[in-house]
Protein backbone atom coordinates (compact mmCIF):
# COMPACT_ATOMS: atom_id res chain seq x y z
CA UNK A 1 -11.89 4.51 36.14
CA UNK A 2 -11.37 1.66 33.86
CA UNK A 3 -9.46 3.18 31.25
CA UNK A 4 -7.15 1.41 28.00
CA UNK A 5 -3.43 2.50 28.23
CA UNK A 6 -1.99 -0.31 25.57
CA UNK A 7 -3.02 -1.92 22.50
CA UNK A 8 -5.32 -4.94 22.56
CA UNK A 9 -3.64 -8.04 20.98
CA UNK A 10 -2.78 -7.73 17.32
CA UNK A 11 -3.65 -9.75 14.67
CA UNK A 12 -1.78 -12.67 13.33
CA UNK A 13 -3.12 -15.32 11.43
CA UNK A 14 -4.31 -15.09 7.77
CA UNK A 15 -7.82 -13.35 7.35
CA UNK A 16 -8.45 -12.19 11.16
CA UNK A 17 -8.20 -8.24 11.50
CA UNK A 18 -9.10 -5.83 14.08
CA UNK A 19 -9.55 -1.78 13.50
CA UNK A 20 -9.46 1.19 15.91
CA UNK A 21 -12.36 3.46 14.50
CA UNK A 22 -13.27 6.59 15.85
CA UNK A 23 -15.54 9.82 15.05
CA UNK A 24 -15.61 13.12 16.72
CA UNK A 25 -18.29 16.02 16.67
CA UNK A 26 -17.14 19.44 16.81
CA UNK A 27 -19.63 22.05 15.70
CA UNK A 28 -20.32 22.35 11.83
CA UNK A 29 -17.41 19.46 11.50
CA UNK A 30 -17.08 15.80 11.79
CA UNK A 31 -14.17 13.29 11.30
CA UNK A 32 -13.82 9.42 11.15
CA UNK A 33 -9.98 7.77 11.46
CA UNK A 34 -9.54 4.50 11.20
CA UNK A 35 -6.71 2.25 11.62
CA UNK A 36 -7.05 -1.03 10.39
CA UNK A 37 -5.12 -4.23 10.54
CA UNK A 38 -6.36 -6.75 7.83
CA UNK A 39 -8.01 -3.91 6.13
CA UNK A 40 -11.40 -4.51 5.74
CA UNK A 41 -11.38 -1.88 2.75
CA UNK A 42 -8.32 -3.55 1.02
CA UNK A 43 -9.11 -5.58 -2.41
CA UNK A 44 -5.88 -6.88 -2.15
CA UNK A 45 -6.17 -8.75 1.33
CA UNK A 46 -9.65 -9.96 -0.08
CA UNK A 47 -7.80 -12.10 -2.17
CA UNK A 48 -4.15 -12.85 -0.24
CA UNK A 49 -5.73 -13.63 2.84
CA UNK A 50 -7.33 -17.03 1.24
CA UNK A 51 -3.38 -18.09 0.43
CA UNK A 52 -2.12 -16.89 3.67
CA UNK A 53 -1.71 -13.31 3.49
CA UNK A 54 -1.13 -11.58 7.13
CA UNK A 55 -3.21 -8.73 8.45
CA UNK A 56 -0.51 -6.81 9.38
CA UNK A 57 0.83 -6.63 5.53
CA UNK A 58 -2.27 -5.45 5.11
CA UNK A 59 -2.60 -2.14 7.27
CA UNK A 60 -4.20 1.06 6.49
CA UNK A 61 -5.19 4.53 7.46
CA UNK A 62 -8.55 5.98 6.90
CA UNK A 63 -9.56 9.52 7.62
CA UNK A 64 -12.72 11.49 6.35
CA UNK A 65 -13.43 14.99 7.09
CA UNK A 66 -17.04 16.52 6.86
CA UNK A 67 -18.52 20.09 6.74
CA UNK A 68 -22.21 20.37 7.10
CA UNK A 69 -22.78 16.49 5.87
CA UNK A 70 -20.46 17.29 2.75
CA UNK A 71 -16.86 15.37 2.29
CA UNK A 72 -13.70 17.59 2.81
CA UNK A 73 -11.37 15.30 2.72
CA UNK A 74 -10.78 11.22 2.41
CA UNK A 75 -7.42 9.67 2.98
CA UNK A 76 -7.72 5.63 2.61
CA UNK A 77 -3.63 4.27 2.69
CA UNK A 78 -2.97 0.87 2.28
CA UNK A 79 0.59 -0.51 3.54
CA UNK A 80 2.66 -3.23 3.71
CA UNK A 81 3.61 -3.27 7.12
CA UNK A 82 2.24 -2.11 10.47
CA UNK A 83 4.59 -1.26 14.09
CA UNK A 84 3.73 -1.17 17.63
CA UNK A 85 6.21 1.28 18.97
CA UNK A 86 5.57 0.69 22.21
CA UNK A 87 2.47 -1.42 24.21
CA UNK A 88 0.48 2.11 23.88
CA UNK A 89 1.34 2.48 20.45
CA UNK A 90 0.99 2.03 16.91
CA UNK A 91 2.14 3.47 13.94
CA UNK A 92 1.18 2.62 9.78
CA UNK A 93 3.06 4.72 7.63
CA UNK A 94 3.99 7.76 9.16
CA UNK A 95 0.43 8.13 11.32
CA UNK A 96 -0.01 6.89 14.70
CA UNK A 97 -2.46 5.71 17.08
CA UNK A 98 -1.36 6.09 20.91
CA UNK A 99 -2.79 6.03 24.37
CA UNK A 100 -1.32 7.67 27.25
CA UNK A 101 -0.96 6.36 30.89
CA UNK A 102 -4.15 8.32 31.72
CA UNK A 103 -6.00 6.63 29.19
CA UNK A 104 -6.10 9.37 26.60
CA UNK A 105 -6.47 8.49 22.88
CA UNK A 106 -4.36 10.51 20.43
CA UNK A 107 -4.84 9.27 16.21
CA UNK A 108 -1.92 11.85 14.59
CA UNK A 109 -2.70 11.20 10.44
CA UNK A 110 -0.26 12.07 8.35
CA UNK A 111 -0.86 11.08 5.16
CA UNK A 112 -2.40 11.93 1.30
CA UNK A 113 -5.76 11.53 0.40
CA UNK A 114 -6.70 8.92 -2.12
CA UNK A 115 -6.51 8.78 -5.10
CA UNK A 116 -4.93 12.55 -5.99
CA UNK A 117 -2.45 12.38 -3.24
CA UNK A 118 -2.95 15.82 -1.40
CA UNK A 119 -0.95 16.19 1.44
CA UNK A 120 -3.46 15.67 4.96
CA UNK A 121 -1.84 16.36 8.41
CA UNK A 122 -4.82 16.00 11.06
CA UNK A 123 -5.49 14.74 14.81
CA UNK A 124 -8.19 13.68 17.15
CA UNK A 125 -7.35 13.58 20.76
CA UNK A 126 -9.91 12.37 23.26
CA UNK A 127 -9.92 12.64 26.77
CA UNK A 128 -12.49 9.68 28.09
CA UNK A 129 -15.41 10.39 30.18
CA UNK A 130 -16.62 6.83 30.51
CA UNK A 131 -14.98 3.27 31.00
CA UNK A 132 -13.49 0.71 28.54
CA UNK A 133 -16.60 -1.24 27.74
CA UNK A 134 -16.86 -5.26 28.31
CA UNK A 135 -15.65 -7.08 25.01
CA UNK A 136 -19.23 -8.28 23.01
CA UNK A 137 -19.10 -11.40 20.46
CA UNK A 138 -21.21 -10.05 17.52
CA UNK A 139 -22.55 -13.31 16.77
CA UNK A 140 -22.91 -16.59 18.09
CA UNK A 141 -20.71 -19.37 17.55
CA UNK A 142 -19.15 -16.75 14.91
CA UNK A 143 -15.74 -15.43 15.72
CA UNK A 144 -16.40 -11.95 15.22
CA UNK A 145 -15.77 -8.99 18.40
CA UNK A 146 -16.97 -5.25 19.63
CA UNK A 147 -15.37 -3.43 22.40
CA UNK A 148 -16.16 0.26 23.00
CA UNK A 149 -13.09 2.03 23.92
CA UNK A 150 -13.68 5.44 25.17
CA UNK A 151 -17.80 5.62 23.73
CA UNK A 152 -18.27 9.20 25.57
CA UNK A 153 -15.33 11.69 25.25
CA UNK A 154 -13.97 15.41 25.27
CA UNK A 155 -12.26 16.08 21.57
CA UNK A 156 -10.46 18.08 19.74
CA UNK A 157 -10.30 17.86 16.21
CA UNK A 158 -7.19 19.58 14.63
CA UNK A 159 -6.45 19.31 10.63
CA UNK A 160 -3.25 21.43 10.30
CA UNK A 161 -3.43 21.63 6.74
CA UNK A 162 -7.03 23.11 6.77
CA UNK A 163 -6.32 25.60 10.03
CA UNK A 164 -9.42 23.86 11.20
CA UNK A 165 -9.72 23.22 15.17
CA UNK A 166 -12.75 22.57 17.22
CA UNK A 167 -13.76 20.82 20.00
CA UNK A 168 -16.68 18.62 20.89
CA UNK A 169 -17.54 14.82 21.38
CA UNK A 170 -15.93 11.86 20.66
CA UNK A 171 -16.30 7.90 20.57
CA UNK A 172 -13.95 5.14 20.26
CA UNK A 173 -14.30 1.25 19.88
CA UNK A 174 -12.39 -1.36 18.37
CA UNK A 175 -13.48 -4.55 16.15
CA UNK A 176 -11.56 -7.98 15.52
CA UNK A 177 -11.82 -10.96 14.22
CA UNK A 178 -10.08 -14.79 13.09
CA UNK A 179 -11.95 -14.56 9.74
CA UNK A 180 -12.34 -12.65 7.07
CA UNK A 181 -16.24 -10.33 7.23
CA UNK A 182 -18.07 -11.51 4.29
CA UNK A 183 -17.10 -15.26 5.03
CA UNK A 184 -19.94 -16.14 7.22
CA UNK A 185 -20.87 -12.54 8.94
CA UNK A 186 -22.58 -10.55 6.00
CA UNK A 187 -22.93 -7.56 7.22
CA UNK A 188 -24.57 -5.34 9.74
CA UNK A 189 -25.48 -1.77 10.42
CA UNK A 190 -25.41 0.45 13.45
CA UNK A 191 -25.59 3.82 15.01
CA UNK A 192 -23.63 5.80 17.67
CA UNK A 193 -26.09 8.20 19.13
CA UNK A 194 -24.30 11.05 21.57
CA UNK A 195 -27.38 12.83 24.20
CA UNK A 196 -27.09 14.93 26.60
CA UNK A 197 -25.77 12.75 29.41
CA UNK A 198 -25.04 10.09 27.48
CA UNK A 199 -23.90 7.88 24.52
CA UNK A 200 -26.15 4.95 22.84
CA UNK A 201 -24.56 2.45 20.20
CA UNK A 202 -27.60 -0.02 18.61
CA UNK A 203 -25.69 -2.82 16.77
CA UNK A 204 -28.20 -4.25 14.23
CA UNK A 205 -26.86 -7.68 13.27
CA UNK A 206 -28.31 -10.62 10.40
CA UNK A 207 -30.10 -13.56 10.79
CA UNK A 208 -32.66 -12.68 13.18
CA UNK A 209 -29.60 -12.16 15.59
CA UNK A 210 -30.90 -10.05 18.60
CA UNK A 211 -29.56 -6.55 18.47
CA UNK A 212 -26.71 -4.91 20.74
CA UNK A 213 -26.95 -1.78 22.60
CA UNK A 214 -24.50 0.32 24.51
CA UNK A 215 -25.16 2.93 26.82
CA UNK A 216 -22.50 5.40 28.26
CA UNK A 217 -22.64 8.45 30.55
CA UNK A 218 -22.17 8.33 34.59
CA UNK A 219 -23.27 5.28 35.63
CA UNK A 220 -20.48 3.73 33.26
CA UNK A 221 -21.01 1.65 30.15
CA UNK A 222 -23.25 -1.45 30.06
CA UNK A 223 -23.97 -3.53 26.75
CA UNK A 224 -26.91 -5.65 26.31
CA UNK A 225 -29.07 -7.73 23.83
CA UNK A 226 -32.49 -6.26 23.24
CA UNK A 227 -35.38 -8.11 21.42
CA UNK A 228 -35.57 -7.81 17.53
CA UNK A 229 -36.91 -3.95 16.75
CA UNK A 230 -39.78 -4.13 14.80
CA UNK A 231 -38.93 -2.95 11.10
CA UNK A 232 -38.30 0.43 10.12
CA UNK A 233 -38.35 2.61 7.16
CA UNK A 234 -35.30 2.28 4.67
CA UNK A 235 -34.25 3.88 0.90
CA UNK A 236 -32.42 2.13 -1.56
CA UNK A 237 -29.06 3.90 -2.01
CA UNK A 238 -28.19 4.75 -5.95
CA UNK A 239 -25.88 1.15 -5.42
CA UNK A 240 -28.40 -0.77 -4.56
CA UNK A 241 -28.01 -0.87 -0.50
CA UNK A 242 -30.60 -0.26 1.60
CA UNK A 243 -29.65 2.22 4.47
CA UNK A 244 -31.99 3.39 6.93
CA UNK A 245 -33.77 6.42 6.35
CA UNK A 246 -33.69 8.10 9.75
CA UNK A 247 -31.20 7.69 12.50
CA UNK A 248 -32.49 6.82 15.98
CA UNK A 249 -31.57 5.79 19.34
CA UNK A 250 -34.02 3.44 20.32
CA UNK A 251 -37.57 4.87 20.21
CA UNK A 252 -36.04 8.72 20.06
CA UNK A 253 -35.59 9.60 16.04
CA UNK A 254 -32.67 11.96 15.41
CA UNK A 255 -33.53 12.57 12.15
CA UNK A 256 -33.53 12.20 8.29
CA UNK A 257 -29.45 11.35 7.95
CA UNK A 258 -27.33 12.42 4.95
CA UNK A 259 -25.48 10.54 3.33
CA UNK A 260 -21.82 10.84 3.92
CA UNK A 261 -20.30 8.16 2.56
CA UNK A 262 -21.77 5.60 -0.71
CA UNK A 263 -20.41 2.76 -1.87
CA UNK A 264 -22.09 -0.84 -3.51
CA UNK A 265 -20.78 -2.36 -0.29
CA UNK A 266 -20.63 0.01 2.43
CA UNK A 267 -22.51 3.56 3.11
CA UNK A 268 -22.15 6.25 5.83
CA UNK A 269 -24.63 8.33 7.33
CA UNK A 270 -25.03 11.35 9.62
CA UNK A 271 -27.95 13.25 11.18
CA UNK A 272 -28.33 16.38 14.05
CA UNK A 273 -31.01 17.38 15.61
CA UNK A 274 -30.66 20.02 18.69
CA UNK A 275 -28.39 18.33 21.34
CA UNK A 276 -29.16 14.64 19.45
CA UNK A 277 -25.85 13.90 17.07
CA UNK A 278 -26.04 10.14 15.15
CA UNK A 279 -23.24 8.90 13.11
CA UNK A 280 -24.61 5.29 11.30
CA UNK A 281 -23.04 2.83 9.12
CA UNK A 282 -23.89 -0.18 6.65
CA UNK A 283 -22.12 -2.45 5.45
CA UNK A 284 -22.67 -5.88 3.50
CA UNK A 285 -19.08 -7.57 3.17
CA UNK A 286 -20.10 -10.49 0.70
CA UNK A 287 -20.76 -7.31 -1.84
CA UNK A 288 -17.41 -6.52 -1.23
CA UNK A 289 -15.85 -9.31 -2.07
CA UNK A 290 -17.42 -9.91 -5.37
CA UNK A 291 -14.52 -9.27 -8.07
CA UNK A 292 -16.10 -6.62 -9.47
CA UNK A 293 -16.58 -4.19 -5.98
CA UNK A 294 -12.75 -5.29 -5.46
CA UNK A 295 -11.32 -3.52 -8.89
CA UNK A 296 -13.49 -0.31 -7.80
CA UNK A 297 -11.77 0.01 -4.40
CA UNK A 298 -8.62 0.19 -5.87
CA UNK A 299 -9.88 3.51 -7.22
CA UNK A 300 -10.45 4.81 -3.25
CA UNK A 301 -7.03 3.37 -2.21
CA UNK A 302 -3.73 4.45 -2.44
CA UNK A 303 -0.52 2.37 -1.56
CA UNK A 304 1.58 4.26 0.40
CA UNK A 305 5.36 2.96 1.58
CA UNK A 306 6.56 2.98 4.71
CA UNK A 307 7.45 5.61 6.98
């Protein structure tokens, strides 16, 4: 099996990023961790990045813990500097992000949540079920990239400083780019669906842009564009974004989703229905980088120094 055992290529050149995002399921819990190079969260590569600011002085560590829909804990570090240890390996601050020879994916976070500083020592390991998925460009003629990593995996979600450990599913991906989002890519939204037998991502992009969809499970992982869904219900968020208001894979509806996460820019949502689990996100990036939505991120963000 096609599985990742070192980093992709890192980011060099002044507004191009990529992130390693993932989000495990483990009975009343869920997690996101995200590291990020060329944060897309950071106000302050918004603005270096247009007078040559590097993505990698721009790193950061995100990590959200949920019980039951509701927000445990949020950890969103911003630093100055980002390693790779070794070709399987990366480290911000003192967390790391590491795949073994097997193709195992370990995120260790050890960090503070933002912006109270409580101490947060957590991990997701997952143990792939599936292929590394074909790299997708998100748009065309736009230099903007998807790759599912491990979509389909056994995890284990472990937050020391809770005593919280459970297992269940995971999915992994990576995105990168040579520009910064916002600049000509608005936004987009899309959904990770986990069934059964298998995993469905539906990548909803602007511009009349034909959608993406992933499917995982045992015949592997295969990515295609489908024709334009018709249009579906949405709410108005109290920023002013409009999120979907149920989560569905295709023509099967998971649900109503909560909403995890809200921002003016950026919103998070989660729904569970029997065996059907849907984690969905929206974001519009040219909100974001508005001067106003940049001085309340600072409030979300801590700078942390290095390990």
């Amino acid at each position: 099996m096609n599985r990742l055992s070192r980093l992709p290529a890192l980011p060099e050149v002044a507004g191009a990023y990529r992130w390693f995002y993932a989000d495990v399921t483990a009975g009343p819990y869920s997690a996101v961790c995200i590291f990020m190079l060329g944060s897309l969260f950071s106000p302050r590569y918004s603005v270096a990045a247009r007078r040559g600011g590097r993505p990698l002085e721009h790193s950061a560590v995100n990590f959200a813990l949920y019980h039951e829909g509701v927000r445990r804990l949020w950890v969103l570090s911003e630093y100055a500097q980002a390693e790779l240890e070794a070709p399987g390996r990366l480290r911000i601050g003192r967390s790391t992000l590491s795949y073994s020879d097997a193709g195992a994916v370990r995120m260790d976070v050890d960090d503070w949540t933002a912006p109270w500083g409580r101490p947060v020592r957590a991990s997701l390991t997952m143990e792939p079920r599936t292929p590394v998925g074909e790299v997708v460009q998100l748009m065309p003629g736009l230099p903007h990239y998807w790759q599912p990593l491990a979509p389909r995996a056994e995890a284990r979600l472990e937050v020391s400083s809770l005593g919280i450990e459970a297992d269940g599913l995971g999915y992994h991906d990576t995105n990168h780019g040579e520009e910064l989002l916002g600049a000509r890519l608005s936004g987009w939204h899309w959904t990770r669906t986990h069934r059964e037998d298998e995993t469905v991502v539906d990548y909803h992009l602007p511009e009349g842009v034909a959608p993406l969809r992933m499917v995982a499970g045992a015949c592997g992982v295969r990515c295609e564009r489908g024709p334009n869904p018709e249009s579906r219900p949405t709410n108005i968020t109290g920023w002013g974004l409009r999120v979907p208001s149920r989560l569905q894979a295709g023509n099967i509806v998971v649900g109503q989703p909560k909403l995890l996460e809200s921002s003016p820019f950026y919103a998070r949502l989660e729904a569970r229905t029997g065996p059907l689990d849907s984690m969905g996100e929206v974001a519009d990036f040219r909100r974001f980088h508005s001067p106003f939505i940049r001085w309340m991120a600072h409030f979300r963000t801590r700078m942390g120094r290095a390990a």
